[in-house]
N, C-alpha and C. Protein backbone atom coordinates (compact mmCIF):
# COMPACT_ATOMS: atom_id res chain seq x y z
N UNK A 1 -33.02 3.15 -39.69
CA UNK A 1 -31.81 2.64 -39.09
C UNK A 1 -30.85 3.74 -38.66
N UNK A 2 -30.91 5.02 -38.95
CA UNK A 2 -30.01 5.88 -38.83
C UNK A 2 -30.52 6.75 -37.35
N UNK A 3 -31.49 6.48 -36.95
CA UNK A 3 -32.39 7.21 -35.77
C UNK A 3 -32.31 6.27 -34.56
N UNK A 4 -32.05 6.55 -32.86
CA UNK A 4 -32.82 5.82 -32.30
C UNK A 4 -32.98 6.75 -31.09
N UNK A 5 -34.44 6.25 -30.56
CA UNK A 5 -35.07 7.14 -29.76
C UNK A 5 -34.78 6.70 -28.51
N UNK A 6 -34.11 7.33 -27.18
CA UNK A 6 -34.16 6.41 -26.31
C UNK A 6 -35.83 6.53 -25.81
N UNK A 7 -35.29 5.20 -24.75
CA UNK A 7 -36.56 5.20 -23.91
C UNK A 7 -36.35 5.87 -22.57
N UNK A 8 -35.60 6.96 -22.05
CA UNK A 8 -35.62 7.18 -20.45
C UNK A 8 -34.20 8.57 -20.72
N UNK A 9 -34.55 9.03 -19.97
CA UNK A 9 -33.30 10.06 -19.83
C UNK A 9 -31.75 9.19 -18.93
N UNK A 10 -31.87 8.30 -18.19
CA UNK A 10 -30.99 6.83 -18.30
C UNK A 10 -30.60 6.14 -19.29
N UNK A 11 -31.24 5.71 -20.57
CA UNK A 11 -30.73 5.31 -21.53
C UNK A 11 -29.87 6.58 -22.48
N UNK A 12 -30.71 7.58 -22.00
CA UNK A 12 -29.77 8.72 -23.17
C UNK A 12 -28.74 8.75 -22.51
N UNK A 13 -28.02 9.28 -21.29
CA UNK A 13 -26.94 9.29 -20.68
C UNK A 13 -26.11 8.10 -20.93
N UNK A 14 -26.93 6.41 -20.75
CA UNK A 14 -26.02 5.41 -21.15
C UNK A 14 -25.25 5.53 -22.72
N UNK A 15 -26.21 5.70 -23.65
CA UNK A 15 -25.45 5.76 -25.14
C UNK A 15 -24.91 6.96 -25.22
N UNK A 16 -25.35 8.07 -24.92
CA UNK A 16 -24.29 9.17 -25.02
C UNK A 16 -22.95 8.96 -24.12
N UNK A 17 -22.95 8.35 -23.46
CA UNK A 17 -21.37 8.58 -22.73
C UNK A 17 -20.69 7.09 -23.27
N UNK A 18 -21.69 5.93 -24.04
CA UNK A 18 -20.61 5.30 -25.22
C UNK A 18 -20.27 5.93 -25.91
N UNK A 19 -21.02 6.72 -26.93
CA UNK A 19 -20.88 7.03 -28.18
C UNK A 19 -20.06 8.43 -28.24
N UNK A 20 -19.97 9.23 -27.37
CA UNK A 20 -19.44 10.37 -27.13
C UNK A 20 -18.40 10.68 -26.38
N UNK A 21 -18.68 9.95 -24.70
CA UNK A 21 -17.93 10.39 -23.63
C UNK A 21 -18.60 11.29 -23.22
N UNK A 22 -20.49 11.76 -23.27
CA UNK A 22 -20.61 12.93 -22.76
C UNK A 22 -21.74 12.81 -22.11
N UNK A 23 -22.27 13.68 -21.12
CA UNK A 23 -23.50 13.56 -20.55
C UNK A 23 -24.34 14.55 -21.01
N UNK A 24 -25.96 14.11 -20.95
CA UNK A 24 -26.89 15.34 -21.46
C UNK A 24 -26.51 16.17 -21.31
N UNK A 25 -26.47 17.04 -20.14
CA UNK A 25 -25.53 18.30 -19.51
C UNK A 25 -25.24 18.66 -20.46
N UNK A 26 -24.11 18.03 -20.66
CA UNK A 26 -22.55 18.42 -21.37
C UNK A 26 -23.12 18.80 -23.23
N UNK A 27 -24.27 18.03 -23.32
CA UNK A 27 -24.59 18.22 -25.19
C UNK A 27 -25.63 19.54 -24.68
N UNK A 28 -26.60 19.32 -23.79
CA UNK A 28 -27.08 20.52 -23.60
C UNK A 28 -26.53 21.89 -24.01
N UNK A 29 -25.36 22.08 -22.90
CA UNK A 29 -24.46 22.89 -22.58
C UNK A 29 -24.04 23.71 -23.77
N UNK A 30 -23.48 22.77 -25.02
CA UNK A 30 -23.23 22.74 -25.92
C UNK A 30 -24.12 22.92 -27.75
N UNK A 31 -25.37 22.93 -27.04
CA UNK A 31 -26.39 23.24 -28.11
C UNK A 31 -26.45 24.76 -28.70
N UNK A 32 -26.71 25.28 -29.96
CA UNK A 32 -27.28 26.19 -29.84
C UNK A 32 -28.70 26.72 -29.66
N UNK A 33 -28.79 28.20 -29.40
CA UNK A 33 -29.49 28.68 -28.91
C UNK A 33 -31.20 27.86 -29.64
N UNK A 34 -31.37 28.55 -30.87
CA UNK A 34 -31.71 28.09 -32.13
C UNK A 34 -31.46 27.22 -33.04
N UNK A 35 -31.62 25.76 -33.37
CA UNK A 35 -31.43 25.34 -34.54
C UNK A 35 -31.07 25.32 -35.81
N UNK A 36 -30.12 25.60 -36.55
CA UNK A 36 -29.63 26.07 -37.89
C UNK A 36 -30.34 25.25 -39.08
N UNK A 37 -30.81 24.26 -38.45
CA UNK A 37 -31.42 23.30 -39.76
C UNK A 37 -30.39 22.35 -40.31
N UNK A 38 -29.30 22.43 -40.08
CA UNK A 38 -28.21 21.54 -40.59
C UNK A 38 -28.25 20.35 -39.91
N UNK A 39 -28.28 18.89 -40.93
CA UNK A 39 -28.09 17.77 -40.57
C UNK A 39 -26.57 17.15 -40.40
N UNK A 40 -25.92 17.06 -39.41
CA UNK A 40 -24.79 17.04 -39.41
C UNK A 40 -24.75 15.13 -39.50
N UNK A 41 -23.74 14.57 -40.49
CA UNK A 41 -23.65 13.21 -40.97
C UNK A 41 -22.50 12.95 -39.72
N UNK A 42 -22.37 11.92 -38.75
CA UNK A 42 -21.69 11.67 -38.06
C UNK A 42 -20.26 10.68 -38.26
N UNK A 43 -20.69 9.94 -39.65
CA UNK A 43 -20.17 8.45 -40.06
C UNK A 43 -19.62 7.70 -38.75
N UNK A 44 -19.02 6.59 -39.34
CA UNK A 44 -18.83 5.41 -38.55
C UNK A 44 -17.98 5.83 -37.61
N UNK A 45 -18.40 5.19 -36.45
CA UNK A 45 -17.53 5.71 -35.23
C UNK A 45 -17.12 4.69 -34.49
N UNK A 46 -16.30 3.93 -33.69
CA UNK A 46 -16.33 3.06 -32.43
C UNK A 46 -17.27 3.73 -31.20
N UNK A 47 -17.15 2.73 -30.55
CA UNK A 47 -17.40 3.00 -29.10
C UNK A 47 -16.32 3.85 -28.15
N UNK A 48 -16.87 4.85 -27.27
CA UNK A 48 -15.56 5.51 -26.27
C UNK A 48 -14.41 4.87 -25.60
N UNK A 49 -13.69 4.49 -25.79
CA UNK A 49 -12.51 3.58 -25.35
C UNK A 49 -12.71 2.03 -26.13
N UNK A 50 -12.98 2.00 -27.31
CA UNK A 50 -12.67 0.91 -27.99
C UNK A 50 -11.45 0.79 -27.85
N UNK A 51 -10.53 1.88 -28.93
CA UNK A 51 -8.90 1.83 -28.39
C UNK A 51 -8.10 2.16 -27.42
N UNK A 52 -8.77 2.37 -26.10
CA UNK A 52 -8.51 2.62 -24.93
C UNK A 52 -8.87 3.97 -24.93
N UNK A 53 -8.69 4.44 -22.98
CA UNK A 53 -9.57 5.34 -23.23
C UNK A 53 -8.82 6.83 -23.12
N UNK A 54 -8.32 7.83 -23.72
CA UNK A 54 -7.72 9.05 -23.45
C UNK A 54 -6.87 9.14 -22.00
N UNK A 55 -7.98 9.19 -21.24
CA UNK A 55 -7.29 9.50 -19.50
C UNK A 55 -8.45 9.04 -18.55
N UNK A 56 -8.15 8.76 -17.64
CA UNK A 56 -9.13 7.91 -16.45
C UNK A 56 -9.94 8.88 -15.82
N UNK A 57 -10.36 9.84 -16.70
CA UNK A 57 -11.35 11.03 -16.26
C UNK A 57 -12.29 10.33 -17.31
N UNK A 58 -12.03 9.89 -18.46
CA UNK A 58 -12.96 9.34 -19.77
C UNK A 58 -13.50 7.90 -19.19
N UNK A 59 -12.29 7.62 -18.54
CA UNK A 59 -13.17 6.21 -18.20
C UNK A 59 -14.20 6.00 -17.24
N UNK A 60 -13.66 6.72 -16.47
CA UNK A 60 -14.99 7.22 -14.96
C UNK A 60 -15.88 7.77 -15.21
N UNK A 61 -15.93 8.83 -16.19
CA UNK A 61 -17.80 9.35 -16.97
C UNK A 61 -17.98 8.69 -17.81
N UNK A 62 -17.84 7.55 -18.23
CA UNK A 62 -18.77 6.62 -18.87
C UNK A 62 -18.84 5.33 -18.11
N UNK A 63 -18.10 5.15 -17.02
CA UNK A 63 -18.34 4.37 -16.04
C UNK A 63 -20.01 4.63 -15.16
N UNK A 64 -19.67 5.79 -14.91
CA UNK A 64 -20.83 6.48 -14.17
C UNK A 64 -22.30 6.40 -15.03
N UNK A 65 -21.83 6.73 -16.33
CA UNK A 65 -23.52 6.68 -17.17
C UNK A 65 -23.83 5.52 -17.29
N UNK A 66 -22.98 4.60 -17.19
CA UNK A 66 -23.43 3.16 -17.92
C UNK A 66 -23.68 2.40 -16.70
N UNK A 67 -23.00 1.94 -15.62
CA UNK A 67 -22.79 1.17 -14.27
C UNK A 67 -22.88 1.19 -13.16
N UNK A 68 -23.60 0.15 -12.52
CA UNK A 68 -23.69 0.60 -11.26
C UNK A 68 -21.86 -0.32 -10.69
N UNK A 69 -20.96 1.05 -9.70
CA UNK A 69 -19.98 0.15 -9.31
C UNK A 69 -19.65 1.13 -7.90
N UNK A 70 -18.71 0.44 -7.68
CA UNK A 70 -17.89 1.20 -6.95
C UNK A 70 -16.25 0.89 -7.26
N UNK A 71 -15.31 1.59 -6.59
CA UNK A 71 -14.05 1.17 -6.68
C UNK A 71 -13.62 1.27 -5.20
N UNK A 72 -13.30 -0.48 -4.73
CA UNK A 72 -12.96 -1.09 -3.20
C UNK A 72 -11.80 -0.37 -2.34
N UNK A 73 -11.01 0.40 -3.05
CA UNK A 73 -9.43 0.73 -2.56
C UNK A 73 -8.63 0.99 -3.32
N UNK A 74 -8.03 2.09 -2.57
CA UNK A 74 -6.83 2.95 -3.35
C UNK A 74 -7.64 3.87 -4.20
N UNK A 75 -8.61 4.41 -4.24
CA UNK A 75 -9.36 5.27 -4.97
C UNK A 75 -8.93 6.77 -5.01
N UNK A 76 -8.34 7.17 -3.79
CA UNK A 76 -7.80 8.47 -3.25
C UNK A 76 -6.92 8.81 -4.15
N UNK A 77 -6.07 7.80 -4.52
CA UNK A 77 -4.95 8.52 -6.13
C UNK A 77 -5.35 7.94 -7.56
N UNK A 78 -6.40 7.84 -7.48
CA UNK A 78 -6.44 8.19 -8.80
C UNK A 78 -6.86 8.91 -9.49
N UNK A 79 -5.72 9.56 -10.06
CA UNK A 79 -6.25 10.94 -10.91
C UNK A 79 -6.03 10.56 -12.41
N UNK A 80 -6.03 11.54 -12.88
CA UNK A 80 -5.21 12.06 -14.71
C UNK A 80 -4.08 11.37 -14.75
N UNK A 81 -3.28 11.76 -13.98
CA UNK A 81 -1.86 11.17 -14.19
C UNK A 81 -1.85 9.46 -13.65
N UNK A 82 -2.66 8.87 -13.78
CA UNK A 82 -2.75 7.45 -13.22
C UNK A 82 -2.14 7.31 -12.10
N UNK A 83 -1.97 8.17 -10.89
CA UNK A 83 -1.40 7.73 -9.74
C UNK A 83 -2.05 7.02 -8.90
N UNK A 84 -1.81 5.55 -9.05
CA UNK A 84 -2.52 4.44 -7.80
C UNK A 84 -1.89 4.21 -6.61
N UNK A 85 -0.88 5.26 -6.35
CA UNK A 85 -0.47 4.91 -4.68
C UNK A 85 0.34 3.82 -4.82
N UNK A 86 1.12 3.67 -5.77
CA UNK A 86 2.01 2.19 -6.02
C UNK A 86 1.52 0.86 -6.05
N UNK A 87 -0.51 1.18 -6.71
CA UNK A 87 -1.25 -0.24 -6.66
C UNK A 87 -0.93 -0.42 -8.11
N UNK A 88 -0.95 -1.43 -8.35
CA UNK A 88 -1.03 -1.45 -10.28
C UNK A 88 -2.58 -2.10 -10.74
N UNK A 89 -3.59 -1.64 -9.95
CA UNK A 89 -4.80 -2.75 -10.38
C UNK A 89 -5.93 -1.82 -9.59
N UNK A 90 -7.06 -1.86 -10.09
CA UNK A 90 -8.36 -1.11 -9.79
C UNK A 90 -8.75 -2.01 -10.00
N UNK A 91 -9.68 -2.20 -8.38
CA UNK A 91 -10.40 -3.18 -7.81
C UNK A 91 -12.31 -2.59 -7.76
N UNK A 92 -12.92 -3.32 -9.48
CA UNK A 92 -14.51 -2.77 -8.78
C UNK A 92 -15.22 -3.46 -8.39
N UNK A 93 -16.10 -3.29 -7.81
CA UNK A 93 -17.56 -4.35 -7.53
C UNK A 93 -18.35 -4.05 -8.53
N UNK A 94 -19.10 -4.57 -8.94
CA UNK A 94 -20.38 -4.32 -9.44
C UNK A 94 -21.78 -5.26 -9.56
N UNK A 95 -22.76 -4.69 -9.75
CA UNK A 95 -23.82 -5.86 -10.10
C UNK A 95 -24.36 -6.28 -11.35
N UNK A 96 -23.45 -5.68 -12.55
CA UNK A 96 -23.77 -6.22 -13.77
C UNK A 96 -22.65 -6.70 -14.49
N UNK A 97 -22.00 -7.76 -14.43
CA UNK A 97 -20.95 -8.15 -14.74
C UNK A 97 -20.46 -8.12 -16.39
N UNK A 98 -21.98 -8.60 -17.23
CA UNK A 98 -21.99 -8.92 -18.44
C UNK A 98 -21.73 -6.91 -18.74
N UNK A 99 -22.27 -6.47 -18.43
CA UNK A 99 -22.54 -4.72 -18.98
C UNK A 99 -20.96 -4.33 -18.52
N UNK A 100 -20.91 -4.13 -17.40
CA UNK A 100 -18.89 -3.72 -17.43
C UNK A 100 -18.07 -4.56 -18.34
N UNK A 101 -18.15 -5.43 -18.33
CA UNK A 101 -17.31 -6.25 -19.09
C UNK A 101 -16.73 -5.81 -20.64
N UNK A 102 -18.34 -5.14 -21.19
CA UNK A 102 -18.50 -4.89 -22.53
C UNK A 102 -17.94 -3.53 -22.30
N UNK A 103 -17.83 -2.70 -21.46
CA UNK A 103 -17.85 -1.28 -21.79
C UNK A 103 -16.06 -1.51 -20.88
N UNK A 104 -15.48 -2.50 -20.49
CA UNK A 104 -13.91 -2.03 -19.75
C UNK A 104 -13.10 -2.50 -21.34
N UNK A 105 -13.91 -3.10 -22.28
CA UNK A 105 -13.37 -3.74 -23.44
C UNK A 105 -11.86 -3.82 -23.03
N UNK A 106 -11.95 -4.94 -22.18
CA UNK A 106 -11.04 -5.32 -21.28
C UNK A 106 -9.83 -6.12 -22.53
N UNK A 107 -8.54 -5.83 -22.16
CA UNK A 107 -7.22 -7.09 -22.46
C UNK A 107 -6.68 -7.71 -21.38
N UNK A 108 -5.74 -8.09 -21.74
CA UNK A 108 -4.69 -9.70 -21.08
C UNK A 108 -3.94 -9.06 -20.56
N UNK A 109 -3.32 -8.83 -19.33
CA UNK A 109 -1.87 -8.41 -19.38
C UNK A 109 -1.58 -9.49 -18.26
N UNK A 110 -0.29 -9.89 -18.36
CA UNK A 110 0.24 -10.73 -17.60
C UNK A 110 0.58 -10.15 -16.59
N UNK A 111 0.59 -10.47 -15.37
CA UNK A 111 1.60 -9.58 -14.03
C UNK A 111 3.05 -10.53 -14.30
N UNK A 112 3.42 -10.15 -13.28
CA UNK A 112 4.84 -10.53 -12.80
C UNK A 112 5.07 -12.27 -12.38
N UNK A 113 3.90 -12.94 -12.26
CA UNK A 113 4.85 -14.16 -11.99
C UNK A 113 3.91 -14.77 -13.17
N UNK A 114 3.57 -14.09 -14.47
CA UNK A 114 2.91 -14.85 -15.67
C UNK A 114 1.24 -14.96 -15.54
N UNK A 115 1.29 -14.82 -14.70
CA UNK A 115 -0.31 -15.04 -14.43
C UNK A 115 -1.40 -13.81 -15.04
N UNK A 116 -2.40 -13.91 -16.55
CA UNK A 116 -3.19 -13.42 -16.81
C UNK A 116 -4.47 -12.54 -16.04
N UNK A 117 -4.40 -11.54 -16.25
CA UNK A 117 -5.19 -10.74 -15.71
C UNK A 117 -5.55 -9.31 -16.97
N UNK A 118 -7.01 -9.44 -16.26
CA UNK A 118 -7.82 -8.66 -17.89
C UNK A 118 -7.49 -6.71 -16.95
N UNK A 119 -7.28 -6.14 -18.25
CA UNK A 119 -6.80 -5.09 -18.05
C UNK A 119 -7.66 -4.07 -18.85
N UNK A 120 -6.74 -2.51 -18.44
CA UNK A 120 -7.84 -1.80 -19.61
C UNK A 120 -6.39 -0.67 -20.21
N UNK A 121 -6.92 -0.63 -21.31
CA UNK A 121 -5.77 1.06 -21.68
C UNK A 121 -5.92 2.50 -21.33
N UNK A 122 -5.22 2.61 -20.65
CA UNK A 122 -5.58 4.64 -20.63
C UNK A 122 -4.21 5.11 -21.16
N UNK A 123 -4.52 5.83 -22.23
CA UNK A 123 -2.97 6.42 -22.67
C UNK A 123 -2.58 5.62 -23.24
N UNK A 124 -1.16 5.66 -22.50
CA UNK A 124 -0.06 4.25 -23.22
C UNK A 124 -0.16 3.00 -22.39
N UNK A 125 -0.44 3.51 -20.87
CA UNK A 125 -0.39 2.17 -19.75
C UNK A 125 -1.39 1.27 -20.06
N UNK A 126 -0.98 0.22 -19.21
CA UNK A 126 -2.27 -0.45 -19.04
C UNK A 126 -2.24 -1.00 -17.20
N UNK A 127 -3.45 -0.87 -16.77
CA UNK A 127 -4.03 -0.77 -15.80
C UNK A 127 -4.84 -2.25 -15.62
N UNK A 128 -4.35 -2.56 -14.53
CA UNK A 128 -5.47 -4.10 -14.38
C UNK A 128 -5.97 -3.88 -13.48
N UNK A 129 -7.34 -4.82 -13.75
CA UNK A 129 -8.86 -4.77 -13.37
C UNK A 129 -8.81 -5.80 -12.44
N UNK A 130 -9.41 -5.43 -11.28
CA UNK A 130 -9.81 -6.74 -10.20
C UNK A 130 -11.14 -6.67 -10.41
N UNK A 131 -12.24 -7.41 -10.95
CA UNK A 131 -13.53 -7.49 -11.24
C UNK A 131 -14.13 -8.05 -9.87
N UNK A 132 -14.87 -7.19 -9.18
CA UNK A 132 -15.88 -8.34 -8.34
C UNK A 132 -17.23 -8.53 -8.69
N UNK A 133 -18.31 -9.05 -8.23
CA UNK A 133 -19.49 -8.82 -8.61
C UNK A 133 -20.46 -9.18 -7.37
N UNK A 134 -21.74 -8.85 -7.54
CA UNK A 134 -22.18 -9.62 -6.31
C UNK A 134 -23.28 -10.96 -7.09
N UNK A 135 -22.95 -11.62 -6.16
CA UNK A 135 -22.99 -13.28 -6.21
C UNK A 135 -21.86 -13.73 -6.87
N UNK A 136 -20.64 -12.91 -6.64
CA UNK A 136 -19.67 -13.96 -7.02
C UNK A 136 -18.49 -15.14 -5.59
N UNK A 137 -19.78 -14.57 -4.59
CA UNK A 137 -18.70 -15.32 -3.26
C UNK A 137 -17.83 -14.86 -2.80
N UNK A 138 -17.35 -13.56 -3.55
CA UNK A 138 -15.61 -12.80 -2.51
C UNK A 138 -16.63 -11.97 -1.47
N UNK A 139 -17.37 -11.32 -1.62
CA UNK A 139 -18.21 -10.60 -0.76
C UNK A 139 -19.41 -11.28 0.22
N UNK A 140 -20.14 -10.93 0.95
CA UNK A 140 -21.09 -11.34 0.99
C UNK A 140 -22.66 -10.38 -0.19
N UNK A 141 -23.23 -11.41 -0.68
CA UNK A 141 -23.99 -10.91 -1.45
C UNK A 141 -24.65 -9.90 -1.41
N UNK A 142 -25.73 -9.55 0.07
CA UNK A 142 -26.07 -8.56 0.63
C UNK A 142 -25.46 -7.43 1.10
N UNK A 143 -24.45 -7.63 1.85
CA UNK A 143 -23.23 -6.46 1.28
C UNK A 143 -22.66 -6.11 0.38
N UNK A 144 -22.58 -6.73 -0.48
CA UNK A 144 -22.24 -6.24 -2.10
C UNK A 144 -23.20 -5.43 -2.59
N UNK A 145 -24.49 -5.53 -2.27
CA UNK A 145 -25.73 -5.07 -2.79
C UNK A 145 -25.62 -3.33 -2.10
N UNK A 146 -25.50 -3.47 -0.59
CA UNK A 146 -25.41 -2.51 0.32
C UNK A 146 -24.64 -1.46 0.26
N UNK A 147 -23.20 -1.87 -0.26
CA UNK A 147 -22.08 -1.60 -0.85
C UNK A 147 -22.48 -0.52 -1.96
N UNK A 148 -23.22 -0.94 -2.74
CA UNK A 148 -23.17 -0.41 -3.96
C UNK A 148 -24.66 0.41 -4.31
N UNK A 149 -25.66 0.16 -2.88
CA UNK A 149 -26.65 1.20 -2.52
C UNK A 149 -26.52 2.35 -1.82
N UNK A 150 -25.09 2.47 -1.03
CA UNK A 150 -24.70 3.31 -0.33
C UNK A 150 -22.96 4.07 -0.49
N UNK A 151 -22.71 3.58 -1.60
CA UNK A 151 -21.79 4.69 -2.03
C UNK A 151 -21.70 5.83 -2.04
N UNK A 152 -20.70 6.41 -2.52
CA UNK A 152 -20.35 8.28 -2.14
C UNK A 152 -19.60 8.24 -3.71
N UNK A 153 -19.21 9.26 -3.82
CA UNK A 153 -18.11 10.18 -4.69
C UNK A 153 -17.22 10.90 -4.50
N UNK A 154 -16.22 10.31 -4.92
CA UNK A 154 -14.63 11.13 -4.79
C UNK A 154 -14.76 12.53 -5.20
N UNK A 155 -13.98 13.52 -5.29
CA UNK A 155 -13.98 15.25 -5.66
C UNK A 155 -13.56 14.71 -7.15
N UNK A 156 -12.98 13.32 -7.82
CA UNK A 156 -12.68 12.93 -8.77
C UNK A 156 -13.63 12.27 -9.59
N UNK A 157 -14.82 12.08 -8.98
CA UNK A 157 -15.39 11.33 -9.77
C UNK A 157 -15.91 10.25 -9.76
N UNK A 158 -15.32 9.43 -8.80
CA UNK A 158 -14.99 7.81 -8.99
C UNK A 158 -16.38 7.41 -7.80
N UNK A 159 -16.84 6.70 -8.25
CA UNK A 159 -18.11 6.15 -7.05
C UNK A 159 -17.11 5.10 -5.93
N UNK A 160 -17.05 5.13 -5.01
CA UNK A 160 -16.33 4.55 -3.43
C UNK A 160 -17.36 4.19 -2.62
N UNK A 161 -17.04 2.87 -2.04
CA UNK A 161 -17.92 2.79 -0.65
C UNK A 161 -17.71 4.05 0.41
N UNK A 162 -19.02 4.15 1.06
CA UNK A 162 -19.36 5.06 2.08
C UNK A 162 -18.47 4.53 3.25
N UNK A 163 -17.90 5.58 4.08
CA UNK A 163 -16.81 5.21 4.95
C UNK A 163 -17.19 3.87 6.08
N UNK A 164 -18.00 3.58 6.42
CA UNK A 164 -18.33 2.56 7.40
C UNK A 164 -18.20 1.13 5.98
N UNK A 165 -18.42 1.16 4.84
CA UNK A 165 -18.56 -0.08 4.41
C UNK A 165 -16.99 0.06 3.33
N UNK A 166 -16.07 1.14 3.27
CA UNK A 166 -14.90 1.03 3.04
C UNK A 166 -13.84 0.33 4.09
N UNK A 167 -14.43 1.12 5.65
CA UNK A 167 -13.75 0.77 6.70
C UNK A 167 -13.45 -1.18 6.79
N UNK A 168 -14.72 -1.67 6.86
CA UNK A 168 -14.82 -3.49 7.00
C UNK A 168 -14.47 -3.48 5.75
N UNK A 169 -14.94 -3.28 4.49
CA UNK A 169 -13.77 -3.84 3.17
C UNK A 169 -12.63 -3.95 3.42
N UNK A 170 -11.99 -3.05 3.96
CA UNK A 170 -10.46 -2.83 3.87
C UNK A 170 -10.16 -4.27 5.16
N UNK A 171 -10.58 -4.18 6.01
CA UNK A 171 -10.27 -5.39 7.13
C UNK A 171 -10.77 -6.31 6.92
N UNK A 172 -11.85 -7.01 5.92
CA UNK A 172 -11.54 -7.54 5.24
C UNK A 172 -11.01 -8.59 4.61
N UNK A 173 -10.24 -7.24 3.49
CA UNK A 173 -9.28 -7.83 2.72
C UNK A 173 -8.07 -7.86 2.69
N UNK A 174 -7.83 -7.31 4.25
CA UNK A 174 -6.55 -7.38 4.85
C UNK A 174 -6.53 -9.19 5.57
């Protein structure tokens, strides 16, 4: 019970960036040269952002190991310092609804005219989640799929639609 082996260098990246926040790389990186023989006891730990997550650099590398997503708009400010361009909500797609769900270990926050909306912690803020999915009908299904076969990456991190399928998102959802 104290061992588990993954099955895929995909599954190691998925539980290491729960259980850590880190990617092979990064434990690689971090190995020594030689082995010392020491069994290091880890004890009980949560998951990476059980209690929310440090800074939205933590949440985006374990976004990345675990999910396939993108983020629809306003992606350009978000950094460290949570700057959303005066959005208060990160809008993703994805195609595994049940798997984000578990890993945004999402809360409640009310907006402004009372109305519930599931959120996440970074820091002290809290940040709300526009969840899409595909087959959930806001998209078309096959573009949702397309969407999220042909993404790019911010210099930040963040997986974004590729400019031709950001361009019609945005018009849209205008």
């Amino acid at each position: 019970y104290q061992i588990h082996g993954s099955n895929s260098e995909e599954e190691t990246n998925h539980d290491l960036a729960l259980l850590f926040g880190k990617k092979i790389e990064e434990f690689e990186n971090e190995l020594p040269e030689k082995w010392n023989g020491v069994i290091k006891k880890m004890g009980e730990q949560n998951l990476v952002g059980d209690n929310g997550w440090k800074n939205i650099t933590e949440f985006f590398n374990v976004l990345n190991a675990t999910t396939n997503y993108v983020v629809l708009r306003n992606f350009e400010g978000i950094t460290n310092q949570i700057n959303l361009d005066d959005h208060n909500d990160i809008d993703l797609l994805t195609d595994d609804k049940w798997q984000i769900a578990h890993i945004l270990n999402k809360q409640i926050l009310k907006n402004s005219k009372g109305i519930p909306r599931p959120c996440i912690v970074v820091g002290k803020r809290k940040i709300s989640i526009d969840l899409r999915y595909v087959g959930d009908i806001y998209y078309d299904e096959k573009w949702s799929r397309h969407m999220l076969e042909n993404k790019t990456r911010t210099n930040n991190g963040i997986n974004c639609p590729d400019n031709e399928d950001y361009f019609y998102s945005l018009l849209y959802h205008v």
